[in-house]
PDB file of N, CA and C in Angstrom:
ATOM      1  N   UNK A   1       0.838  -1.171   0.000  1.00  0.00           N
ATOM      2  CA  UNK A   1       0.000   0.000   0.000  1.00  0.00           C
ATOM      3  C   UNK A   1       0.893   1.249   0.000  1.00  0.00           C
ATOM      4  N   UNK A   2       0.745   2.397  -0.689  1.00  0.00           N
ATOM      5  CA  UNK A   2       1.444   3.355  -1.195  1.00  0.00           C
ATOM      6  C   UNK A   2       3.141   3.147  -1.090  1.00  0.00           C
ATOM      7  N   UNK A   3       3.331   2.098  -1.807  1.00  0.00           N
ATOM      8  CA  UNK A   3       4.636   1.876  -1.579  1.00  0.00           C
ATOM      9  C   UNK A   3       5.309   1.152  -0.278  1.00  0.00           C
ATOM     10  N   UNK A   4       4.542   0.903   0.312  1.00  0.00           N
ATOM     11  CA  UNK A   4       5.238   0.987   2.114  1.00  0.00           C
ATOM     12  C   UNK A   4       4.864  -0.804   2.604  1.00  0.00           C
ATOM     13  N   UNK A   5       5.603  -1.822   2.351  1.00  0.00           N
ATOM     14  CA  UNK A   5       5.648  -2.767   3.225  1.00  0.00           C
ATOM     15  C   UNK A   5       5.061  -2.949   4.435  1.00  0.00           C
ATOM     16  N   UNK A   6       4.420  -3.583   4.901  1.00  0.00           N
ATOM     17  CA  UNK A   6       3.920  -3.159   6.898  1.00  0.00           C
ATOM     18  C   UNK A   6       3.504  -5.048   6.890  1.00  0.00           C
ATOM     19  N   UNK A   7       3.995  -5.129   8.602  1.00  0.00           N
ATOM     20  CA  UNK A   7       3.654  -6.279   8.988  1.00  0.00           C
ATOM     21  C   UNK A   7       2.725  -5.712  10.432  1.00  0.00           C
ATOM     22  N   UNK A   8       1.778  -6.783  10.638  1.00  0.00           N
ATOM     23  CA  UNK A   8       1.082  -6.140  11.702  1.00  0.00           C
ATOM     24  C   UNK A   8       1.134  -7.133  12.632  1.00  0.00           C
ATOM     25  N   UNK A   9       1.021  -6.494  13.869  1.00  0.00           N
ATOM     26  CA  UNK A   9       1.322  -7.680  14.926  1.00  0.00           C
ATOM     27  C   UNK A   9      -0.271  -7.489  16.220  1.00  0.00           C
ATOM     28  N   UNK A  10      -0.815  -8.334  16.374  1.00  0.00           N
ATOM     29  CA  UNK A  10      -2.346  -8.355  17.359  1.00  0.00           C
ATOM     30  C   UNK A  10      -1.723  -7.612  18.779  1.00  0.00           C
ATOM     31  N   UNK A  11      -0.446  -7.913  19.516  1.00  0.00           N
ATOM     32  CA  UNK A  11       0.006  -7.597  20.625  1.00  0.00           C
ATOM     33  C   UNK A  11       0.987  -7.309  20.603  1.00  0.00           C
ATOM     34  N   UNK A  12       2.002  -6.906  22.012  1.00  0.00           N
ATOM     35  CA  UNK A  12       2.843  -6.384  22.100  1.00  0.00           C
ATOM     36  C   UNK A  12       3.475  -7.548  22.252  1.00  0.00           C
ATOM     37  N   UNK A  13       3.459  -8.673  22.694  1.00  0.00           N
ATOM     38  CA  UNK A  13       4.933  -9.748  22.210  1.00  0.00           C
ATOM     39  C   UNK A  13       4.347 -10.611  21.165  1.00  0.00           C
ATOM     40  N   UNK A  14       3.794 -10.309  20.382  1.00  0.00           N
ATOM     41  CA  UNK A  14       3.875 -10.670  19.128  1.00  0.00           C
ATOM     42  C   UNK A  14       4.686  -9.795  18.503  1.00  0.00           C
ATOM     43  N   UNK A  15       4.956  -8.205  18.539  1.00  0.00           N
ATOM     44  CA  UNK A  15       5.211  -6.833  18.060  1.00  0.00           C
ATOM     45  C   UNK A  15       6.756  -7.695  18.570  1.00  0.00           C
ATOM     46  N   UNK A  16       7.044  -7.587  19.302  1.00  0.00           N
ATOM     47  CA  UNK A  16       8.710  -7.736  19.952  1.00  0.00           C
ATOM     48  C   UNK A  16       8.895  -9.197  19.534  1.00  0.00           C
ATOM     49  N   UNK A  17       8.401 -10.129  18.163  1.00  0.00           N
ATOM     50  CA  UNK A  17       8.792 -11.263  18.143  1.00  0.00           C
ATOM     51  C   UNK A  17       9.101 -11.100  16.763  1.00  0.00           C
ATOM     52  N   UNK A  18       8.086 -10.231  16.160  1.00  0.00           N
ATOM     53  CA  UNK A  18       8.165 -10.196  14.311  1.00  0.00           C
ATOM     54  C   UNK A  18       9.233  -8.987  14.431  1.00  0.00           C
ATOM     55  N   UNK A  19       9.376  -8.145  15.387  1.00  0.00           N
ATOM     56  CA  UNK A  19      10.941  -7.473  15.456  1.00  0.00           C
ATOM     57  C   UNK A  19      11.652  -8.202  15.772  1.00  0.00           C
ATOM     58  N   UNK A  20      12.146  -9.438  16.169  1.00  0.00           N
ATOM     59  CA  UNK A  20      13.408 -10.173  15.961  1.00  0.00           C
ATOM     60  C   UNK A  20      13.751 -11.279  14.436  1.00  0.00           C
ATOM     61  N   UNK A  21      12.058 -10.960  14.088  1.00  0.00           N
ATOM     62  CA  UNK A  21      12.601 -11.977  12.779  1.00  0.00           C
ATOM     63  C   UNK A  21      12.444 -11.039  11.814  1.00  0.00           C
ATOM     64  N   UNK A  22      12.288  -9.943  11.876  1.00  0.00           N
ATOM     65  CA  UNK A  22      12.176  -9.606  10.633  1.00  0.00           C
ATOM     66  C   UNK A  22      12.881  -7.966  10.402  1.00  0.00           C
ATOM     67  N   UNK A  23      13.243  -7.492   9.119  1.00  0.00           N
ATOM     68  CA  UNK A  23      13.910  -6.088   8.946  1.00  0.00           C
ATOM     69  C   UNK A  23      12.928  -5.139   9.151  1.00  0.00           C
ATOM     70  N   UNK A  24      13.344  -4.281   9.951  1.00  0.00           N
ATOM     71  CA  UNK A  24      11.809  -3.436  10.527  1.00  0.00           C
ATOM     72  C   UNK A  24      12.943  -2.167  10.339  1.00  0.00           C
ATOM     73  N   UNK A  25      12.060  -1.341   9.518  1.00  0.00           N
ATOM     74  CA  UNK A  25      12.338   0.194   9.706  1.00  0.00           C
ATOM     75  C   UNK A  25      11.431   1.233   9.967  1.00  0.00           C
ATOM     76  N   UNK A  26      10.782   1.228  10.534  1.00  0.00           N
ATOM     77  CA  UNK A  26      10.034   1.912  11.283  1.00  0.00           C
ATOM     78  C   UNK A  26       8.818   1.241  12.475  1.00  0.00           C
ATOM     79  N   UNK A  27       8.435   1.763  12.921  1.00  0.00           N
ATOM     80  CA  UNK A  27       7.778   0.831  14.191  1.00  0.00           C
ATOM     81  C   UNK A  27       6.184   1.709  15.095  1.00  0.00           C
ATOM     82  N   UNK A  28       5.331   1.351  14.330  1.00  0.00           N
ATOM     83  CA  UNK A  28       3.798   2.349  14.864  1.00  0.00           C
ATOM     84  C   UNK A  28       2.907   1.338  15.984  1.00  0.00           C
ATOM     85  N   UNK A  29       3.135   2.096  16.630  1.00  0.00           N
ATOM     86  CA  UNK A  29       2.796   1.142  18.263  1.00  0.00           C
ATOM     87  C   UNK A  29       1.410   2.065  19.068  1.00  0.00           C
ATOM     88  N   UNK A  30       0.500   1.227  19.570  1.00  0.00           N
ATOM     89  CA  UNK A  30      -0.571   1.830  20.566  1.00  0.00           C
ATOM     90  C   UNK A  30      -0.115   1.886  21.522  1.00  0.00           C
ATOM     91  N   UNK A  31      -0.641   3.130  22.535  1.00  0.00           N
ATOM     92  CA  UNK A  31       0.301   2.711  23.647  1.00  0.00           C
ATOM     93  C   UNK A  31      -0.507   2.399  25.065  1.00  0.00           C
ATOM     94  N   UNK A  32      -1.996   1.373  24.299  1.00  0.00           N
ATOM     95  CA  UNK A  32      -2.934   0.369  25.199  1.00  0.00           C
ATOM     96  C   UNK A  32      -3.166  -0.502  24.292  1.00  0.00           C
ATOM     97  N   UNK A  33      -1.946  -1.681  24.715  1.00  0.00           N
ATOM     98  CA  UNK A  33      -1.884  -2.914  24.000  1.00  0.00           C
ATOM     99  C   UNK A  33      -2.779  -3.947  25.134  1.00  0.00           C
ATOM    100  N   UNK A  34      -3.450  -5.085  24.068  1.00  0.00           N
ATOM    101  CA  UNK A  34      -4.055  -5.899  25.423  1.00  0.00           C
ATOM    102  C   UNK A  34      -2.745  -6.413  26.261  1.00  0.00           C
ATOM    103  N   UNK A  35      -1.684  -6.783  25.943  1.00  0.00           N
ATOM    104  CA  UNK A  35      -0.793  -7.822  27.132  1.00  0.00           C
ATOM    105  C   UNK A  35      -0.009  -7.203  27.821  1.00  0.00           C
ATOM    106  N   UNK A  36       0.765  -5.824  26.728  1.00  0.00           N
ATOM    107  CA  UNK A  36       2.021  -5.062  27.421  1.00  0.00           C
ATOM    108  C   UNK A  36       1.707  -3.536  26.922  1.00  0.00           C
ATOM    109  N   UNK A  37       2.104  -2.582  27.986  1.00  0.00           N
ATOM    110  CA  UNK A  37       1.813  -1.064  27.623  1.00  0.00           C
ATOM    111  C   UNK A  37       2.867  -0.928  26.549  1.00  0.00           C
ATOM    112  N   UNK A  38       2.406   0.051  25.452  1.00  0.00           N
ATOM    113  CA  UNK A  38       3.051   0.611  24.347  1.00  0.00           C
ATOM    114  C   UNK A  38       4.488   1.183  25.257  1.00  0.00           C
ATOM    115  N   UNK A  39       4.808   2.174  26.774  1.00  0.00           N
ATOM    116  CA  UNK A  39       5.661   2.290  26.968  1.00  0.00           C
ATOM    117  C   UNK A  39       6.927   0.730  26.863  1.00  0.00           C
ATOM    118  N   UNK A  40       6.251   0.337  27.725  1.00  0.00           N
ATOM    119  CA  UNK A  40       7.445  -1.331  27.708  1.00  0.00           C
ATOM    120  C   UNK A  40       7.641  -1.729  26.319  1.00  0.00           C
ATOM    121  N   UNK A  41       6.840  -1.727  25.459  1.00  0.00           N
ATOM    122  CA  UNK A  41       7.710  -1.881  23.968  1.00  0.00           C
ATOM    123  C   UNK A  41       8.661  -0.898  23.542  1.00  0.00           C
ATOM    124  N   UNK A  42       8.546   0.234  23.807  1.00  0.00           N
ATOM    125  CA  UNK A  42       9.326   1.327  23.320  1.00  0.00           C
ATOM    126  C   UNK A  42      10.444   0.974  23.955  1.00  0.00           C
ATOM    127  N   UNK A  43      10.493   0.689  25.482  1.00  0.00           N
ATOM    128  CA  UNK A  43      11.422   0.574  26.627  1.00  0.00           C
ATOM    129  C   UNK A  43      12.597  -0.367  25.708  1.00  0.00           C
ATOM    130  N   UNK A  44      11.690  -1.786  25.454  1.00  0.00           N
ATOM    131  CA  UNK A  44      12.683  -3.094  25.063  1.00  0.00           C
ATOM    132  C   UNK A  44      13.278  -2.157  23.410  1.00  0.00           C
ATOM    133  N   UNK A  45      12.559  -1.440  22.880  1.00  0.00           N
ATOM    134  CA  UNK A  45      13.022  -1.368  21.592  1.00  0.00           C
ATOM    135  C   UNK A  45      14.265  -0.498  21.928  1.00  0.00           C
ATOM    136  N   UNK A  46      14.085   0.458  22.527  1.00  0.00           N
ATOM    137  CA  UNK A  46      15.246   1.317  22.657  1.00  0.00           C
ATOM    138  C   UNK A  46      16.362   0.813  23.517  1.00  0.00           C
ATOM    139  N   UNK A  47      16.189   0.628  24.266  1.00  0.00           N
ATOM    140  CA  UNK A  47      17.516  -0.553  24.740  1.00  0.00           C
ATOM    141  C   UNK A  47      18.050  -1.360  24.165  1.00  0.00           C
ATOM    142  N   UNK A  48      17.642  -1.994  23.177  1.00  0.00           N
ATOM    143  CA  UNK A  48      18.300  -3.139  22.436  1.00  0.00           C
ATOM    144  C   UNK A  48      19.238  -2.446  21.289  1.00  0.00           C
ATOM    145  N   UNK A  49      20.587  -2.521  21.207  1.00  0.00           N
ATOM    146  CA  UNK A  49      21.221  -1.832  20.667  1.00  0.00           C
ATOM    147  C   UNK A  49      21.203  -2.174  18.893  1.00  0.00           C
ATOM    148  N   UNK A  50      20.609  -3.379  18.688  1.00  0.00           N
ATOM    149  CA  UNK A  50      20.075  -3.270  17.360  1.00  0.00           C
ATOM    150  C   UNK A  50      18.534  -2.407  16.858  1.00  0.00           C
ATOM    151  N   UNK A  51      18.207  -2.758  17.577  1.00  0.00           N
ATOM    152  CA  UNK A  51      16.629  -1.812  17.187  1.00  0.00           C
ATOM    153  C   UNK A  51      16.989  -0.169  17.520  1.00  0.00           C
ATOM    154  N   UNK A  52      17.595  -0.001  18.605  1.00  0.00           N
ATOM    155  CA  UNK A  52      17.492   1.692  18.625  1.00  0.00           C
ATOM    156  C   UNK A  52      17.501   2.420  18.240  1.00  0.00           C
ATOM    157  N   UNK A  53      17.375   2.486  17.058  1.00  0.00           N
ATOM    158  CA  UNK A  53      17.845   3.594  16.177  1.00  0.00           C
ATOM    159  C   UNK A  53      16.188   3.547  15.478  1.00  0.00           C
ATOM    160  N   UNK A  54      15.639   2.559  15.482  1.00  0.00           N
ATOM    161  CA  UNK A  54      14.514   2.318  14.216  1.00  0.00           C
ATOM    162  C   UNK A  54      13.420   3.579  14.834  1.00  0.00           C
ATOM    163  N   UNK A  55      12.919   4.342  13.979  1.00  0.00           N
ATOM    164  CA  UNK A  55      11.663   5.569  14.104  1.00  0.00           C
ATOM    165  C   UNK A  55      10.951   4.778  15.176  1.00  0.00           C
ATOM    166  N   UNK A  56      10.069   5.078  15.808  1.00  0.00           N
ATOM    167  CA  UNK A  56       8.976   4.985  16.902  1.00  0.00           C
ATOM    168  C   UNK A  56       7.823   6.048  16.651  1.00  0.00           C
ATOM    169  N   UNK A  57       6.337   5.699  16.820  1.00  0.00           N
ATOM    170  CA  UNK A  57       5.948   6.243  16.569  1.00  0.00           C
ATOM    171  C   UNK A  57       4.426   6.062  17.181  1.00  0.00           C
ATOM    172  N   UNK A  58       3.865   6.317  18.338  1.00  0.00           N
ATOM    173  CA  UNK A  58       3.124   5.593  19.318  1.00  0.00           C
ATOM    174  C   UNK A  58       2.034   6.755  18.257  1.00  0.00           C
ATOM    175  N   UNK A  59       0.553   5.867  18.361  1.00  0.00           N
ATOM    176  CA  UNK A  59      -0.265   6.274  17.376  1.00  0.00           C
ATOM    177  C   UNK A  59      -1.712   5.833  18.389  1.00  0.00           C
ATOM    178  N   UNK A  60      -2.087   6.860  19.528  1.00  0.00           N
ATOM    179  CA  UNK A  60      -3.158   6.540  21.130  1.00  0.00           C
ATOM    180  C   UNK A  60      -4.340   7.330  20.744  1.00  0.00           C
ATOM    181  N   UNK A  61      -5.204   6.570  21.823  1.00  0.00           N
ATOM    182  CA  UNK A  61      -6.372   7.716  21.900  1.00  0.00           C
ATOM    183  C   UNK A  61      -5.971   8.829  22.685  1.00  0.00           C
ATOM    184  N   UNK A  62      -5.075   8.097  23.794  1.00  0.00           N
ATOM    185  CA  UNK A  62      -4.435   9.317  24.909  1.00  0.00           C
ATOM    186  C   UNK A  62      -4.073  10.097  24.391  1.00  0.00           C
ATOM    187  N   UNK A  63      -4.639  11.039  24.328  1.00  0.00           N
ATOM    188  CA  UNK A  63      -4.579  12.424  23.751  1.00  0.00           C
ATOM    189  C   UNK A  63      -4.576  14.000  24.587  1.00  0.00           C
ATOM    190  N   UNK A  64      -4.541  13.320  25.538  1.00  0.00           N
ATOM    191  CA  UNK A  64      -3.984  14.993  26.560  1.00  0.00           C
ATOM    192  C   UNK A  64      -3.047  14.969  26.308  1.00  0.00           C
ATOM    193  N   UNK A  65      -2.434  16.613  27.020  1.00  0.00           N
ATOM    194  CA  UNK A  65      -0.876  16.589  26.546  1.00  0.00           C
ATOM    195  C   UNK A  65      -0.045  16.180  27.318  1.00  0.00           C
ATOM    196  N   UNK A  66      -0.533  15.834  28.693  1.00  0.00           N
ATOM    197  CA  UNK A  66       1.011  14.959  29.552  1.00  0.00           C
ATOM    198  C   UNK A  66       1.009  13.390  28.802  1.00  0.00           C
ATOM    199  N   UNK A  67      -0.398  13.083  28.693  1.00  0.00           N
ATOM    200  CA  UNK A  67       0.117  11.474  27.660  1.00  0.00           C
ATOM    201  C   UNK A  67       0.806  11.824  26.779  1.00  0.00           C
ATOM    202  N   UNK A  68       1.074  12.887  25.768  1.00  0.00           N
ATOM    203  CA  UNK A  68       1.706  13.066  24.634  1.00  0.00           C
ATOM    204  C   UNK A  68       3.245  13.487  24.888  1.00  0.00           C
ATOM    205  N   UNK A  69       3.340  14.236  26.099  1.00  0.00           N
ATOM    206  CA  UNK A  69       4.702  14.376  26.731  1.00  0.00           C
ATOM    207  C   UNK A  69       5.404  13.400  27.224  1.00  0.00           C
ATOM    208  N   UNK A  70       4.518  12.460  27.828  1.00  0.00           N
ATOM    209  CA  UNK A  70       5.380  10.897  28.429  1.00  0.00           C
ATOM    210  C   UNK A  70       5.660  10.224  27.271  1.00  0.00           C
ATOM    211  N   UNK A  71       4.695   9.846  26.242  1.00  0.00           N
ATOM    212  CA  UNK A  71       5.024   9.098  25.148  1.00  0.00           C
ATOM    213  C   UNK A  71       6.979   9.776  24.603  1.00  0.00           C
ATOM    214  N   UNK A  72       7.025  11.425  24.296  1.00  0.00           N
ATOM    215  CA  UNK A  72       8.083  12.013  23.920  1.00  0.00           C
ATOM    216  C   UNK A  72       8.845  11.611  24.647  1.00  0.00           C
ATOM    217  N   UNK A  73       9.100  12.129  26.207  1.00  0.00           N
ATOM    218  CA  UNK A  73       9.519  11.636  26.896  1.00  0.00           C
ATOM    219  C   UNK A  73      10.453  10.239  27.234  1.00  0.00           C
ATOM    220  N   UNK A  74       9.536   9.660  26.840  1.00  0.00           N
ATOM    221  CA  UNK A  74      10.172   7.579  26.956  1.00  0.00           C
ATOM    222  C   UNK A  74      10.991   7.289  25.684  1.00  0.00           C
ATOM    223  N   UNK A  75      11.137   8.498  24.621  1.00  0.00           N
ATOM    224  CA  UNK A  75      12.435   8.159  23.522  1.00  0.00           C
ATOM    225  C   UNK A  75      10.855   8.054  22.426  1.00  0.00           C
ATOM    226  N   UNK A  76      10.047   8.276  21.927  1.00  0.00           N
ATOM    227  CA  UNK A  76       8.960   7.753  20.581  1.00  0.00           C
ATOM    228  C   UNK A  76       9.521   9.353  19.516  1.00  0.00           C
ATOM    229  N   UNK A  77       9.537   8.950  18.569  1.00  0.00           N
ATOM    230  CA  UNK A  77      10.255  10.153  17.396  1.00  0.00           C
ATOM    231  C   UNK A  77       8.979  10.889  17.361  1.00  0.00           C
ATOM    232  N   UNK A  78       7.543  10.305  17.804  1.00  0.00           N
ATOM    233  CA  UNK A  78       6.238  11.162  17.269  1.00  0.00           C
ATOM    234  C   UNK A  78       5.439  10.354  18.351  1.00  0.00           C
ATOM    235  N   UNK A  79       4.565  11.623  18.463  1.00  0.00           N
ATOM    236  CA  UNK A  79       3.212  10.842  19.050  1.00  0.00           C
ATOM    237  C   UNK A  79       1.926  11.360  18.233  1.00  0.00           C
ATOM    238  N   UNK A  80       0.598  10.517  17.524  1.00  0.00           N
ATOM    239  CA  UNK A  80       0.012  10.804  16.617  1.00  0.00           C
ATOM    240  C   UNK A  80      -0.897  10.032  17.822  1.00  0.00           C
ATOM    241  N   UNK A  81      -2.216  11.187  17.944  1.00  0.00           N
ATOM    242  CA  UNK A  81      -3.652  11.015  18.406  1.00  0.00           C
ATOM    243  C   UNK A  81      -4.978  10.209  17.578  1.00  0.00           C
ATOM    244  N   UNK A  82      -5.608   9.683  17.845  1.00  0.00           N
ATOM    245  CA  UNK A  82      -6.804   9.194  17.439  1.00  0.00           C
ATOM    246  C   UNK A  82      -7.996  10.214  17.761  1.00  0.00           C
ATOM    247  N   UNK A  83      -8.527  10.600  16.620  1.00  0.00           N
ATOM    248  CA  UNK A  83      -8.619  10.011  15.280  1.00  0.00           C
ATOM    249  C   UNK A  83      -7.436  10.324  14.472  1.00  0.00           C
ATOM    250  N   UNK A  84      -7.292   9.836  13.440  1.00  0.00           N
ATOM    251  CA  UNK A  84      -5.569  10.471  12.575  1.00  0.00           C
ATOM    252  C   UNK A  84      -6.821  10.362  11.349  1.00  0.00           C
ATOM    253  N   UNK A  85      -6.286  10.904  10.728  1.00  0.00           N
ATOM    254  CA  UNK A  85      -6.292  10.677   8.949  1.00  0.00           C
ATOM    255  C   UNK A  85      -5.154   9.468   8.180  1.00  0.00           C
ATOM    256  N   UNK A  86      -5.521   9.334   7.447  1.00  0.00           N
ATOM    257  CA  UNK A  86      -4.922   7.997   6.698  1.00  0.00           C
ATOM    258  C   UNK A  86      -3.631   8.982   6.141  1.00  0.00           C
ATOM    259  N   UNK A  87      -4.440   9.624   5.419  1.00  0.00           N
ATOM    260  CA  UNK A  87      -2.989  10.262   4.421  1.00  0.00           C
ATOM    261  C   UNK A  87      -2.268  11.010   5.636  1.00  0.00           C
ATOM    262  N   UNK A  88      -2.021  12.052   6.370  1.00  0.00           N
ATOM    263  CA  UNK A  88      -1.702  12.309   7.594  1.00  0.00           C
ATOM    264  C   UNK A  88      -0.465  11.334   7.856  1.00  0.00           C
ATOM    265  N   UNK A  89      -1.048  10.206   8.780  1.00  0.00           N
ATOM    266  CA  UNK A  89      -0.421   8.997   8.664  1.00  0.00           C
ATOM    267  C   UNK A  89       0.491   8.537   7.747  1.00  0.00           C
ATOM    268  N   UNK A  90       0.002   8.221   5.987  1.00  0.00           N
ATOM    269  CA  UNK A  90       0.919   7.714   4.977  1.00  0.00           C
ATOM    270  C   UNK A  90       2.464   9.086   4.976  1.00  0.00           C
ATOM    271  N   UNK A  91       2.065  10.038   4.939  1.00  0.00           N
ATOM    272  CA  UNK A  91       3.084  11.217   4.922  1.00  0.00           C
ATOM    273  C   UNK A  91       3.617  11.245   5.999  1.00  0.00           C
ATOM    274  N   UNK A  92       3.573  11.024   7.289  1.00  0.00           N
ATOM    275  CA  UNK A  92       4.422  10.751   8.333  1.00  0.00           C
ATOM    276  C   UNK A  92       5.098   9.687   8.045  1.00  0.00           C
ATOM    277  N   UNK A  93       4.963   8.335   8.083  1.00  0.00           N
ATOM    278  CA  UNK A  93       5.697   7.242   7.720  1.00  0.00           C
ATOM    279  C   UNK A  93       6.486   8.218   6.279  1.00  0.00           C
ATOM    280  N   UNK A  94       6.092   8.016   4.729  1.00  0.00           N
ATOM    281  CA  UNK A  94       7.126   8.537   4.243  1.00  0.00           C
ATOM    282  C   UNK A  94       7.991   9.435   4.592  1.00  0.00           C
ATOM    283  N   UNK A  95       8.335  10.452   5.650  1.00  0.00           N
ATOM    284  CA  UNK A  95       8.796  11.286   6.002  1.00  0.00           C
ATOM    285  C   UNK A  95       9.764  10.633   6.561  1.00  0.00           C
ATOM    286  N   UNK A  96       9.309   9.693   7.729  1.00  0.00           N
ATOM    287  CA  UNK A  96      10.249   9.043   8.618  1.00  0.00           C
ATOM    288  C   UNK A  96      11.413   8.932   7.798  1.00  0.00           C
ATOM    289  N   UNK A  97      10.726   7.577   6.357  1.00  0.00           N
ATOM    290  CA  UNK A  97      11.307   6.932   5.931  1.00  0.00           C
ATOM    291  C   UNK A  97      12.533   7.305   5.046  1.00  0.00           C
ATOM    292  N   UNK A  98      12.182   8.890   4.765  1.00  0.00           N
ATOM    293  CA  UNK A  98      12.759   9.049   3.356  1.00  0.00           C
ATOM    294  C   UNK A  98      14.575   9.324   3.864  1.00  0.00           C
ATOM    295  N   UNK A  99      15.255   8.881   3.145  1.00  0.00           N
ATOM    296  CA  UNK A  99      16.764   8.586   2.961  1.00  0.00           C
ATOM    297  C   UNK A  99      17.394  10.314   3.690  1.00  0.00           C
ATOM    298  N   UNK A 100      18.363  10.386   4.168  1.00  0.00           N
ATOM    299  CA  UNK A 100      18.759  11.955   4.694  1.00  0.00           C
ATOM    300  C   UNK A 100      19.647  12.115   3.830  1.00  0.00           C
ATOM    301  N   UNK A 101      19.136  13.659   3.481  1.00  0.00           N
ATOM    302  CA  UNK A 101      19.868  14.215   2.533  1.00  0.00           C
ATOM    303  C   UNK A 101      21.551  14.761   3.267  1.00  0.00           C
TER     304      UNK A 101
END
């Protein structure tokens, strides 16, 4: 879909399992998963000195602004509220994605 690969994962250690098998460059996470909070994924992603670097990008209903400050806060490159727009969305990911000049 518009160019962009995506694997989707139901939970958060499913999310932290298809990130060990697979090439992930970018990473759009809720941050009210049913098993594990979106923070503890961010936590394991950024600690792991292979993943750290990959975009983050927690995508909540939590939408006040101290949820949006903790999300910043805990290392996420963006925090995007519900409702989003699709295209919104597609142009953030390409943005992430695009190569640095």
């Amino acid at each position: 879909m518009h160019g962009i690969n995506t694997v989707f994962a139901d939970n958060g250690q499913d999310g932290l399992r298809m990130l060990a098998a697979n090439d992930i460059d970018l990473i759009i996470c809720d941050f009210m998963l049913p098993d594990i909070n979106g923070d503890k994924i961010l936590s394991a992603v950024k600690t792991n000195p292979i993943t750290a670097t990959i975009p983050f990008i927690f995508l909540s209903a939590f939408a006040d602004a101290d949820d949006i400050n903790k999300g910043l806060e805990l290392g996420a490159d963006l925090y995007i509220t519900k409702p989003f727009s699709a295209p919104h969305l597609i142009n953030v990911v390409k943005e992430k994605l695009a190569p640095v000049a």
